[in-house]
Protein backbone atom coordinates (compact mmCIF):
# COMPACT_ATOMS: atom_id res chain seq x y z
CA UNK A 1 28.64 -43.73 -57.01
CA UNK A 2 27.76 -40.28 -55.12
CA UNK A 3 24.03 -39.32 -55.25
CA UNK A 4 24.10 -37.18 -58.16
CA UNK A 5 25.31 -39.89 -60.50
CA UNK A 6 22.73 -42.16 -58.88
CA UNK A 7 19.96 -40.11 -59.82
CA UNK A 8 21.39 -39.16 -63.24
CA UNK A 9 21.60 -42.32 -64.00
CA UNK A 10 18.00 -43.85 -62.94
CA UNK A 11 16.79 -40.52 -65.05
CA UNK A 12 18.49 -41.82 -68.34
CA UNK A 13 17.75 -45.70 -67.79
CA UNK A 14 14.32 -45.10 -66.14
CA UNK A 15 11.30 -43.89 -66.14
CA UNK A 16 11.54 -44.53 -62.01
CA UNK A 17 14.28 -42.24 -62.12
CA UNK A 18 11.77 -39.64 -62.65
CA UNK A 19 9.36 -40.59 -60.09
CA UNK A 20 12.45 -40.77 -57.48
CA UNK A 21 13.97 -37.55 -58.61
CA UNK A 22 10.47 -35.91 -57.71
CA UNK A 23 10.18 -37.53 -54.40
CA UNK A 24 13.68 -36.65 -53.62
CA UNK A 25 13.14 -32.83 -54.44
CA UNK A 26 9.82 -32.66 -53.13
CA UNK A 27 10.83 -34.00 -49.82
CA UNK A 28 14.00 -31.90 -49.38
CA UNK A 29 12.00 -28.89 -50.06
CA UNK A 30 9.10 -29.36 -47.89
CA UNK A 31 11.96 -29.85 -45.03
CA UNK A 32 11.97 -26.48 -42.96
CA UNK A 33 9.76 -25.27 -45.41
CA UNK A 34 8.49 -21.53 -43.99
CA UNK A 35 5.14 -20.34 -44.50
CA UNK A 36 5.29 -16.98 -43.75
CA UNK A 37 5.97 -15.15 -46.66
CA UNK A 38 8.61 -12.08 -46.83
CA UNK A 39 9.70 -13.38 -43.13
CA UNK A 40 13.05 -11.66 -43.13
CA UNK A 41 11.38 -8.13 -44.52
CA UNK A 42 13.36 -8.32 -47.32
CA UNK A 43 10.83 -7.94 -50.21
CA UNK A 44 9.89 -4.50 -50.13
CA UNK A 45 8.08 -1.50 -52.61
CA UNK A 46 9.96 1.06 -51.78
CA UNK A 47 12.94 2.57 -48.81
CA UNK A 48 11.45 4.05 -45.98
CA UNK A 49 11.96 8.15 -46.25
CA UNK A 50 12.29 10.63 -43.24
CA UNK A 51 9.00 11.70 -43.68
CA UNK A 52 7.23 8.11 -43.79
CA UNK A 53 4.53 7.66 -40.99
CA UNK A 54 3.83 3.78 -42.11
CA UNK A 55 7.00 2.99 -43.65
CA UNK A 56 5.87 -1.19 -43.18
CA UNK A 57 3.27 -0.09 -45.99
CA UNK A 58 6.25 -0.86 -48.16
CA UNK A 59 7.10 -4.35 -47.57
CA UNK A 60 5.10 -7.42 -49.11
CA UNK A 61 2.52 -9.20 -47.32
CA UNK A 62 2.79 -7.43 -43.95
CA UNK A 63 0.38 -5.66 -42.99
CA UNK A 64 -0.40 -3.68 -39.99
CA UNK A 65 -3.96 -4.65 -38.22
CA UNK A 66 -6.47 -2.67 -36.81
CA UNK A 67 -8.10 -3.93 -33.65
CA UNK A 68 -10.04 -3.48 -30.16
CA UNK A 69 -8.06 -2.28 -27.30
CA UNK A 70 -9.42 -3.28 -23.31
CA UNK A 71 -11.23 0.02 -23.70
CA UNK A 72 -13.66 -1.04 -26.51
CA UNK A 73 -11.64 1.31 -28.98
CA UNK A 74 -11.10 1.22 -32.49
CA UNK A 75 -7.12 2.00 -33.27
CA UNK A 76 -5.09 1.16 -35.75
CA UNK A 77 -1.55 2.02 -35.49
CA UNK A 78 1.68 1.93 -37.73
CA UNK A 79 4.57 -0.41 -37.39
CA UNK A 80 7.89 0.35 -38.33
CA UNK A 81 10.23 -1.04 -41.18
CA UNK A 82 14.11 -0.24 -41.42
CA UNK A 83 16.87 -1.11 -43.80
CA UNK A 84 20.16 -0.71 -44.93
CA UNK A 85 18.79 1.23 -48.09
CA UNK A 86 17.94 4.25 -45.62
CA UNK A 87 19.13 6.83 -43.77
CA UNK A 88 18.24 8.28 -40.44
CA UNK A 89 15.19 7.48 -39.11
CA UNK A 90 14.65 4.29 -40.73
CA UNK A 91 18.40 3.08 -41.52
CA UNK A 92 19.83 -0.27 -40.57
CA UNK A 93 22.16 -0.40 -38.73
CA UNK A 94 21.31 2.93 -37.09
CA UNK A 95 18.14 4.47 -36.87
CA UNK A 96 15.37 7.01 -34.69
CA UNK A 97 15.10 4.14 -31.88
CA UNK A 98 19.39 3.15 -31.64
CA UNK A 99 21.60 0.67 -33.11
CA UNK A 100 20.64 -2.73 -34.46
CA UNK A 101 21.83 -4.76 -37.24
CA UNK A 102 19.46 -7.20 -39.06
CA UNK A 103 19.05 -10.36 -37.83
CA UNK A 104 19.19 -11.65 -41.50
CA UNK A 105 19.44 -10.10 -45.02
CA UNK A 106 19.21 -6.03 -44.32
CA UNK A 107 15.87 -4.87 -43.11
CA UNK A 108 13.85 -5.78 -40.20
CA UNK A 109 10.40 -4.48 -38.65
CA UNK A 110 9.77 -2.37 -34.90
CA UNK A 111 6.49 -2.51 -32.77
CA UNK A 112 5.50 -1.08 -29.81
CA UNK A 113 4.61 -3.44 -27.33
CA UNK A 114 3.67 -1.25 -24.17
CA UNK A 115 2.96 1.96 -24.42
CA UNK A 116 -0.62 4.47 -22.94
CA UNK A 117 -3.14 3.70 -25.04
CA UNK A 118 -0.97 2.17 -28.06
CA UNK A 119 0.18 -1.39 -28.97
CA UNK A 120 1.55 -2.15 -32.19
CA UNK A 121 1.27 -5.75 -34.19
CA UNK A 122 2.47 -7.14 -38.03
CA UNK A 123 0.08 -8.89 -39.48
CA UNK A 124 0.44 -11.47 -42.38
CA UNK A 125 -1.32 -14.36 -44.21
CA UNK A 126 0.05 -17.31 -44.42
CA UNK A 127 1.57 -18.79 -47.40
CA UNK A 128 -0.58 -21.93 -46.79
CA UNK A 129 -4.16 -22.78 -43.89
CA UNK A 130 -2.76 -24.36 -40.88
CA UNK A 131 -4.30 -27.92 -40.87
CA UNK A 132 -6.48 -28.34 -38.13
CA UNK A 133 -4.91 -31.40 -35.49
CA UNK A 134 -1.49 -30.87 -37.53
CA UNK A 135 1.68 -29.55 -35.64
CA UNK A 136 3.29 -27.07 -36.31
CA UNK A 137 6.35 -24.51 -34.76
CA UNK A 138 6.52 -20.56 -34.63
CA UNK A 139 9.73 -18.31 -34.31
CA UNK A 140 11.02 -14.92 -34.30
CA UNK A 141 13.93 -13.13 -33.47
CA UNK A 142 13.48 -10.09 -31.62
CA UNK A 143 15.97 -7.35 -30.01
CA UNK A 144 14.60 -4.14 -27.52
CA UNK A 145 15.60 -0.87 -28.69
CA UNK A 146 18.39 1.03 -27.18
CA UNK A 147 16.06 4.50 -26.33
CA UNK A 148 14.01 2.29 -24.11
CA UNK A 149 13.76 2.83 -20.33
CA UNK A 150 11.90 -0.46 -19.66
CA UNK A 151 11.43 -3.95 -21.10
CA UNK A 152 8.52 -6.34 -20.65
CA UNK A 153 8.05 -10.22 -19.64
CA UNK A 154 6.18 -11.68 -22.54
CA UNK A 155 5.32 -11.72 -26.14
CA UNK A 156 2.89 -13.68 -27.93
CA UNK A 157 1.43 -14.83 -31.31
CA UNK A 158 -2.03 -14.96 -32.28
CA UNK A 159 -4.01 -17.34 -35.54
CA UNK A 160 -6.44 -16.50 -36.77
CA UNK A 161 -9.38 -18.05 -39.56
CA UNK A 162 -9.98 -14.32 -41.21
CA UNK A 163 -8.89 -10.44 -41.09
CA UNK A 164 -11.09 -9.53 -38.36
CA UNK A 165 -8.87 -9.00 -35.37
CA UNK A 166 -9.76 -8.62 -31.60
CA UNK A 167 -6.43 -7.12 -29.67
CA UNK A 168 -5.67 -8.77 -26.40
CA UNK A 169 -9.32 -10.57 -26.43
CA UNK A 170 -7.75 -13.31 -28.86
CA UNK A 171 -6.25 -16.35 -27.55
CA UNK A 172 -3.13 -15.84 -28.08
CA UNK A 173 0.14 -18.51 -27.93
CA UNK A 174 3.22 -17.36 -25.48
CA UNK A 175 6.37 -16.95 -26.93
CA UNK A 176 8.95 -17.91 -24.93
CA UNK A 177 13.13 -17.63 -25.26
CA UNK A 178 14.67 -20.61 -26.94
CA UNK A 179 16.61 -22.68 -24.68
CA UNK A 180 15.32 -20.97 -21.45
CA UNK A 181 11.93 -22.97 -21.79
CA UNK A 182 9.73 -22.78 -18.47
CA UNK A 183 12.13 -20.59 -16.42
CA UNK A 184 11.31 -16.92 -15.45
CA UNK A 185 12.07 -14.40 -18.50
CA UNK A 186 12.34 -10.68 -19.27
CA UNK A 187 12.80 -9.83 -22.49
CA UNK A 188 15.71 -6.83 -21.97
CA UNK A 189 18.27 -8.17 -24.90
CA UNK A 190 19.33 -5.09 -26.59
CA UNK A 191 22.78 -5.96 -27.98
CA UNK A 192 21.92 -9.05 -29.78
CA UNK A 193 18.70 -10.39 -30.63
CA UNK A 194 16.22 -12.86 -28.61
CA UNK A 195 15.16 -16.09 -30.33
CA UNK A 196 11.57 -16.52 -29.49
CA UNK A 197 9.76 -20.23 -29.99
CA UNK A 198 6.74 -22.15 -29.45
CA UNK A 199 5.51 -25.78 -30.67
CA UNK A 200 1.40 -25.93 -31.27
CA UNK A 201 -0.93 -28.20 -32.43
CA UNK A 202 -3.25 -25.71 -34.65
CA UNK A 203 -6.97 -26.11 -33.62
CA UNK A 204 -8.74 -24.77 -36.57
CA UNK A 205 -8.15 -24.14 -40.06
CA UNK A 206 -6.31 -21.17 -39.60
CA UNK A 207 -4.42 -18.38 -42.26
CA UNK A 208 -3.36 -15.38 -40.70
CA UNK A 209 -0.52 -14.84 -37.83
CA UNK A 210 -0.46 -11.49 -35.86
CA UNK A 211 2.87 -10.96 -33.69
CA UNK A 212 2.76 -8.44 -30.60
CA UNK A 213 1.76 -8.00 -27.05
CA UNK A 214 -2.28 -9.81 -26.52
CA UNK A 215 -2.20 -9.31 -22.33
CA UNK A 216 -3.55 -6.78 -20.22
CA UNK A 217 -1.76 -3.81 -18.86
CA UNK A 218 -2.25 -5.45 -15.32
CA UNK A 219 -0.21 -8.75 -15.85
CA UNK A 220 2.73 -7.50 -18.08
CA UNK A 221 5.69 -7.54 -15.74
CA UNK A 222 8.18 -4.51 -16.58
CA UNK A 223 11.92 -4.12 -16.15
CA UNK A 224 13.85 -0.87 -15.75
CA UNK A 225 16.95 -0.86 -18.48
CA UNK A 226 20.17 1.71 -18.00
CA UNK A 227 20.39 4.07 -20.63
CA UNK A 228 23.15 6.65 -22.15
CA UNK A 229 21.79 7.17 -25.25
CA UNK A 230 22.00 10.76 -26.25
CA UNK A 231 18.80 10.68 -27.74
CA UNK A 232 15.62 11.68 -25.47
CA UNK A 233 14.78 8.17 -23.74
CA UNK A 234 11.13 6.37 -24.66
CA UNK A 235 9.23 5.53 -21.82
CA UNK A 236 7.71 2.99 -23.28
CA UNK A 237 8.82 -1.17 -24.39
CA UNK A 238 9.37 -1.03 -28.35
CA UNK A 239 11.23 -4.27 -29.90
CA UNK A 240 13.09 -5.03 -33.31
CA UNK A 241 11.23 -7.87 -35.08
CA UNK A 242 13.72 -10.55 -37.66
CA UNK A 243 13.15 -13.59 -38.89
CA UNK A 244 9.36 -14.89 -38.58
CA UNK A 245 9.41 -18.26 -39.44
CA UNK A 246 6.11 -21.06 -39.16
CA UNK A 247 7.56 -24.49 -39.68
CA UNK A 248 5.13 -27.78 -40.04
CA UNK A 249 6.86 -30.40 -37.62
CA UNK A 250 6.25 -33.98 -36.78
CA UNK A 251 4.09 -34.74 -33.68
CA UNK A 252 7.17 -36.90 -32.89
CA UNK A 253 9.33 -34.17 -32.79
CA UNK A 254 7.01 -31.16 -31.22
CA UNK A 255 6.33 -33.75 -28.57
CA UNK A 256 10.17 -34.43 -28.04
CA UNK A 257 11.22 -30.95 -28.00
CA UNK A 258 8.65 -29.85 -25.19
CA UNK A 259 9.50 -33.32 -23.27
CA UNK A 260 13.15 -32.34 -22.95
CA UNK A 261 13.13 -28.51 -22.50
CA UNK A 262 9.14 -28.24 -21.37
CA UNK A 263 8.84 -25.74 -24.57
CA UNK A 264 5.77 -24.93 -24.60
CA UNK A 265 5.11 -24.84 -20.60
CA UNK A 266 2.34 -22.51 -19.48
CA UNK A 267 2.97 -20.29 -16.02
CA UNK A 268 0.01 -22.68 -14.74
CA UNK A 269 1.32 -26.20 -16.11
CA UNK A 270 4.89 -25.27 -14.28
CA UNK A 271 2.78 -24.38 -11.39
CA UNK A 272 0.21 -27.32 -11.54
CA UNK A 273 3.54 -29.78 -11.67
CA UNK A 274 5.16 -28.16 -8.51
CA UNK A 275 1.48 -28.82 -6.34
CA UNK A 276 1.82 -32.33 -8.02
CA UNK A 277 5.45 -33.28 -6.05
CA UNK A 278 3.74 -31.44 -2.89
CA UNK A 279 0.79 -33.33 -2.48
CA UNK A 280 2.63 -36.93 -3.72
CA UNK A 281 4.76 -36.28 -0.65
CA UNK A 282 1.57 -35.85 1.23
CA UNK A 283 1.77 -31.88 1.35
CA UNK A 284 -0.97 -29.58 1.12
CA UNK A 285 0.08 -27.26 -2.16
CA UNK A 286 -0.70 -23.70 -3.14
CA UNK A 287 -0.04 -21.43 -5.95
CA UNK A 288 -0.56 -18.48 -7.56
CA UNK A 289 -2.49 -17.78 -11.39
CA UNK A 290 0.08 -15.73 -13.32
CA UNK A 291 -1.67 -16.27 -16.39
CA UNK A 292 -5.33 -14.95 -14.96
CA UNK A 293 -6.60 -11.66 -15.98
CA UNK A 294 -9.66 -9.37 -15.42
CA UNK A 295 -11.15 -6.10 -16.55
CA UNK A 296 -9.45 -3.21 -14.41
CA UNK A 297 -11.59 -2.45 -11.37
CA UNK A 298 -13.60 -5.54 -12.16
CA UNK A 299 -14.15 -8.95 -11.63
CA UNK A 300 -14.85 -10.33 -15.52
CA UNK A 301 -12.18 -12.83 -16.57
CA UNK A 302 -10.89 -11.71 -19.91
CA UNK A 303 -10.28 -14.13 -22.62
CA UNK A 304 -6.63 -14.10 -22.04
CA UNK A 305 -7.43 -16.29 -19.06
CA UNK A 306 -8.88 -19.44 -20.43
CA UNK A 307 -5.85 -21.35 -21.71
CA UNK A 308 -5.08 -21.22 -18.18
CA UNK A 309 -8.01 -21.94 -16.88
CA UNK A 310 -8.50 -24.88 -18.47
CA UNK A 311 -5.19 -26.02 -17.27
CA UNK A 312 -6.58 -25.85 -14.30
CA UNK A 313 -9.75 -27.20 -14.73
CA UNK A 314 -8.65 -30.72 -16.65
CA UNK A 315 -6.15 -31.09 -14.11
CA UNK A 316 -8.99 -31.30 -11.42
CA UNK A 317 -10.55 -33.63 -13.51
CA UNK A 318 -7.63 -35.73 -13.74
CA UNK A 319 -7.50 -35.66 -9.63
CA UNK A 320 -11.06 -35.84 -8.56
CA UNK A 321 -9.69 -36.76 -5.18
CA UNK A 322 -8.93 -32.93 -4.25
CA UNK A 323 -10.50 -30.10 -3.37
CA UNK A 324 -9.80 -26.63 -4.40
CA UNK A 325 -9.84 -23.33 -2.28
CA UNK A 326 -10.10 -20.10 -4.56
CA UNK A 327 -8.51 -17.69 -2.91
CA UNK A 328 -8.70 -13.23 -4.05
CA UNK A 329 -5.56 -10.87 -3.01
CA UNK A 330 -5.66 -6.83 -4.15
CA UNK A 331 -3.01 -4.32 -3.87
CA UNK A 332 -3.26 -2.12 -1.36
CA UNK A 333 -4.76 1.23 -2.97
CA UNK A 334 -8.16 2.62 -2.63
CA UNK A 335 -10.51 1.61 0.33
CA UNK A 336 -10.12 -1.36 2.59
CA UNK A 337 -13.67 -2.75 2.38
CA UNK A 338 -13.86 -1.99 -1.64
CA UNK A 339 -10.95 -4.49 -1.99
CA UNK A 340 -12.17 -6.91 0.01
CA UNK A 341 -15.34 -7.10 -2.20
CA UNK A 342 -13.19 -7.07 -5.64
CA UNK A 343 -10.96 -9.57 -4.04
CA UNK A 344 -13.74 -11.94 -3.41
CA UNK A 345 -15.94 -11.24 -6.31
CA UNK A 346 -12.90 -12.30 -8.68
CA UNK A 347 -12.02 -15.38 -6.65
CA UNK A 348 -16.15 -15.94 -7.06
CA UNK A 349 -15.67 -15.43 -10.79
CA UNK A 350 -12.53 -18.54 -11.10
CA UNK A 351 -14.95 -20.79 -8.56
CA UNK A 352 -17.98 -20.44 -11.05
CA UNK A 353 -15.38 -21.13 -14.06
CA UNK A 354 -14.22 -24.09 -12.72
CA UNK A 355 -18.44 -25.03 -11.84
CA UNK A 356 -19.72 -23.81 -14.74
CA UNK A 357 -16.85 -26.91 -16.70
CA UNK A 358 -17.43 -29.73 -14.71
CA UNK A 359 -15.71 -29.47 -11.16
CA UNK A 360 -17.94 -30.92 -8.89
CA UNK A 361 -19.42 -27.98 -6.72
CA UNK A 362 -18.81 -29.71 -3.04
CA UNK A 363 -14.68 -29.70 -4.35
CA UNK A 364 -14.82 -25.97 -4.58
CA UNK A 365 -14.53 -23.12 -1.84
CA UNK A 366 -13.63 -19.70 -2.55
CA UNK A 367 -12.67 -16.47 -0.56
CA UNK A 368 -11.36 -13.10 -0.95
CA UNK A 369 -8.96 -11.42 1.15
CA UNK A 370 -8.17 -7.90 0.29
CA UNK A 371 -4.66 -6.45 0.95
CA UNK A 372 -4.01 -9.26 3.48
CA UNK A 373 -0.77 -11.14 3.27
CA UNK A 374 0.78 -9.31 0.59
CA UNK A 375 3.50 -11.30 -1.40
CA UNK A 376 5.58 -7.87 -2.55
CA UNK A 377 5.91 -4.24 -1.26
CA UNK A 378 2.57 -2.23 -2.29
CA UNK A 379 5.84 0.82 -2.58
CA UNK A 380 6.04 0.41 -6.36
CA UNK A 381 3.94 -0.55 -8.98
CA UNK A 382 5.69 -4.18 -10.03
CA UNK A 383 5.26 -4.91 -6.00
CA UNK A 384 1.56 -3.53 -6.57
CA UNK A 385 0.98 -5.72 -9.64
CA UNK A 386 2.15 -9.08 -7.86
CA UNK A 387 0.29 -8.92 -5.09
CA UNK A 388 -3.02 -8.25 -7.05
CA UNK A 389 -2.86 -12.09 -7.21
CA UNK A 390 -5.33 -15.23 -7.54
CA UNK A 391 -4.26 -17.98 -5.31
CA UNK A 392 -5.01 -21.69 -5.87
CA UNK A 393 -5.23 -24.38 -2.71
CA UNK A 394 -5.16 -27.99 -3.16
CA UNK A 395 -5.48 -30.73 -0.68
CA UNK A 396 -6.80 -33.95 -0.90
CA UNK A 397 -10.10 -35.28 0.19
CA UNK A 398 -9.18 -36.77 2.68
CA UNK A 399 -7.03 -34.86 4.61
């Protein structure tokens, strides 16, 4: 008897069949279930005209934020929506920024992502609060536009408890490319489209998710992409956004996916577990912060910084048998001794982190070193950006 006559049949001789018939349903529905609503930009008011300048004011839910840049301004800026209904501008598969066909279903959003003075982000509330200690996944598809002359390393996503949104000052969770988990990525896909991923326990009781770019000018990596468009090229990273999807999963699972393809591995956990093989084979080890980031010109650590901070700081608590040498590198622009100073003030500024949460002050040393021992050429500005660099040393006590 198939499952269908099962059930039919408790229902007529039962009043269990009810009760299992519920269970049944209810269980198969909550599997996969997606709490973003309007994820595929399907639902929408009206097609996007020539002459929009918001045209994602049409589609349910989304919205798009306004927010703080690293300047202390107020902006608010307008992301894009585009779908098969239109033409021109705002068609699917060919619109103002190239050629792209939906993901899924016929219409799909566009942000900028890095451009002077402007950053884009879609903004939605959550069907349901993420449950604080509960896991849960987040993924989108996502697909850089053909006009654009350069790509970037690294999206993110951002909860939050309320509207109120802080740009790049919000903690935000790295997206990274599905099935490339914790090797090097640049997000330059423009033929097909990028599956992005990450698995999260939620710390809070949290109902909004904003999708976008939360770092600092300073630490997003570029890439130069050929172009023959005929269309005047954007200097500038914009991205076509498909399929959001936030998925409740099993800590089982969440923990078995980032065990077998390190999912959700921070640039400082990959680092931290490269030191750990050096010094277990009795090595001094040293590496660089690539997820560390201060004001320009300055030596405040933003809040981008903490998640890998803290890395850093419970794995010195988890090794209280090494010491720790903070160690500042700048580019090589502007005056000698005025990089020296910014070098050493910043590597001051990780040395009183790590004090200021519990690392015993006789384990930490910390110096700054200018333009010495540059890692890149200081000929271009990617070569520029690496070598404006925080470098951790670890050695044991004892040696």
């Amino acid at each position: 008897m198939d499952l269908k006559k099962q059930l039919k049949y408790l229902a007529i001789n039962s009043w269990w069949g009810v009760l299992v018939i519920f269970l049944v349903f209810n269980v198969l529905g909550l599997k996969g279930q997606n709490l973003v609503p309007n994820g595929n930009f399907e639902q929408f008011n009206e097609c996007p005209g020539e002459r929009d300048h918001y045209p994602l004011k049409n589609v349910k839910a989304w919205q798009a934020p306004a927010y703080e840049n690293d300047q202390g301004n107020q902006l608010q800026h307008s992301p894009d929506f585009f779908h098969i209904c239109s033409q021109g501008k705002y068609g699917n598969p060919e619109n103002y920024y190239g050629i792209q066909e939906a993901k899924k279903g016929k219409g799909y959003a566009g942000i900028y992502v890095h451009k002077v003075l402007t950053r884009e982000y879609l903004f939605i509330q959550l069907d349901s609060t993420l449950k604080k200690g509960h896991h849960y996944q987040i993924s989108c598809a996502i697909s850089l536009s053909d006009r654009c002359l350069h790509s970037i390393n690294k999206l993110s996503a951002a909860f939050t408890k309320n509207k109120e949104f802080q740009g790049i000052k919000v903690d935000a969770l790295p997206l990274v490319i599905k099935d490339q988990e914790g090797k090097p990525q640049m997000l330059d896909e423009q033929e097909n489209w990028l599956e992005l991923s990450a698995n999260f326990k939620a710390d809070g009781q949290m109902q909004y998710l904003i999708l976008g770019n939360f770092y600092p000018k300073d630490s997003i990596k570029t890439n130069w992409v050929s172009n023959d468009t005929e269309q005047p090229n954007l200097k500038k990273a914009y991205y076509y956004v498909d399929d959001v999807t936030v998925q409740p999963c099993k800590t089982k699972d969440c923990k078995e996916l980032k065990s077998a393809k390190a999912s959700n591995a921070s640039p400082t956990q990959q680092k931290l577990q490269a030191a750990k093989e050096e010094l277990e084979a009795g090595n001094q080890a040293k590496l660089t912060l690539e997820d560390i980031y201060f004001s320009v010109g300055k030596s405040k650590i933003l809040p981008a910084s903490y998640s890998g901070l803290k890395e850093m700081t419970r794995y010195l608590k988890q090794n209280e048998n090494l010491k720790v040498k903070v160690e500042g590198y700048t580019d090589n622009t502007g005056r000698k001794e005025a990089n020296l100073a910014l070098s050493k003030e910043r590597a001051k500024a990780v040395a009183n982190y790590l004090l200021e949460h519990g690392i015993a002050q006789d384990r930490i040393s910390y110096e700054g070193y200018g333009a010495a021992n540059p890692v890149a050429t200081n000929k271009t500005e990617s070569g520029r950006q690496e070598n404006r660099r925080v470098e951790i040393s670890l050695k044991k006590i004892s040696q």
